[in-house]
Protein backbone atom coordinates (compact mmCIF):
# COMPACT_ATOMS: atom_id res chain seq x y z
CA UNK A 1 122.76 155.22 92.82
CA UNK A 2 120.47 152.16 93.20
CA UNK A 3 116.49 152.68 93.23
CA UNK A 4 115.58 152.56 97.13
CA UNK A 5 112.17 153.18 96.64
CA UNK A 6 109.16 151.64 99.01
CA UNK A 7 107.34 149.95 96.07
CA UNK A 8 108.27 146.74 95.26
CA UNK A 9 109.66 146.22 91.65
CA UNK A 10 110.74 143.25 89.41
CA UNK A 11 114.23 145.48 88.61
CA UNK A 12 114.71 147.05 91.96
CA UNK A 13 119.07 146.60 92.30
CA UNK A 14 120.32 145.68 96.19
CA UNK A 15 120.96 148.19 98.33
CA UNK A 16 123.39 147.82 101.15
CA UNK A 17 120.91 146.54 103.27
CA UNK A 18 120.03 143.52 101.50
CA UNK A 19 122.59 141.36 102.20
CA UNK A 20 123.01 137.87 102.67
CA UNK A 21 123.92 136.58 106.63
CA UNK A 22 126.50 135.75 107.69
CA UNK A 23 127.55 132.12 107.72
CA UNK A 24 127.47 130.52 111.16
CA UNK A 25 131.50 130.53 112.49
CA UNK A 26 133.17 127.02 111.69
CA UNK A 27 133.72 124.84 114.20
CA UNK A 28 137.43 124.50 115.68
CA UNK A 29 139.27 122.10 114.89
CA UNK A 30 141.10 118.62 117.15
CA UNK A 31 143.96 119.57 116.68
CA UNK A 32 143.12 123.73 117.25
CA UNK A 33 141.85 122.29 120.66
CA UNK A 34 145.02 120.83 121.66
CA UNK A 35 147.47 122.98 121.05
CA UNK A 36 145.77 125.58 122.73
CA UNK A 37 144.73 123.26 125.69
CA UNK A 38 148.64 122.27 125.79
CA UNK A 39 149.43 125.71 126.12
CA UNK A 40 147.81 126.21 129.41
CA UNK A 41 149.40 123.42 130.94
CA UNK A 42 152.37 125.00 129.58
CA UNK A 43 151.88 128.37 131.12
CA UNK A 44 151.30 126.92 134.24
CA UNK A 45 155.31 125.10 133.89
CA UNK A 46 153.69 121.68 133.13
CA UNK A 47 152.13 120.95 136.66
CA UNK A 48 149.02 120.57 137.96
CA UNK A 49 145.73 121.32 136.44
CA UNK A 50 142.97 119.02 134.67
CA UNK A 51 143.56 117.75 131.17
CA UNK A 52 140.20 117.79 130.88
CA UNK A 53 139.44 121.53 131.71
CA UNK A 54 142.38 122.70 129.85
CA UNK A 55 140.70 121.13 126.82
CA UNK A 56 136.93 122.50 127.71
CA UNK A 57 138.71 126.02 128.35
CA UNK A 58 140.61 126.05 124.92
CA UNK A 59 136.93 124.78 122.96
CA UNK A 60 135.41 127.94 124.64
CA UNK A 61 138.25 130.37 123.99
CA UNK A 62 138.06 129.63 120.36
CA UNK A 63 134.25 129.07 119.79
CA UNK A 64 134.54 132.46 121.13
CA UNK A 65 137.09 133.88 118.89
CA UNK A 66 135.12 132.41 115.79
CA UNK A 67 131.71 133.96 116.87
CA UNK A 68 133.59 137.59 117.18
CA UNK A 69 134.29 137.27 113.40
């Protein structure tokens, strides 16, 4: 069991509590974007839409995703 006590001490082991954060979530990728941009104009039987919000759409699904683990 490791020491918890309030004192501070040169030896004191980490608790569960002491851990390092988290590193912030990595950045997707081009090619991540469109693929998943292509597959909206997919899903919508390759008509219509905006290239351009397909692709801002997909880089905020999967910022998303990353932040969520």
């Amino acid at each position: 069991m490791p020491h918890t006590c309030a004192s501070p001490s040169p030896h004191r082991t980490r608790t569960y509590y002491e851990t390092r954060p988290l590193a912030p979530p990595r950045p997707p990728s081009h090619d991540e974007i469109a693929r998943l941009a292509y597959s909206y104009w997919e899903q919508r039987g390759r008509e219509g839409g905006s290239p351009w919000e397909d692709w801002f759409r997909a880089e905020r699904e999967l910022l998303a995703r990353a932040r969520r683990y």
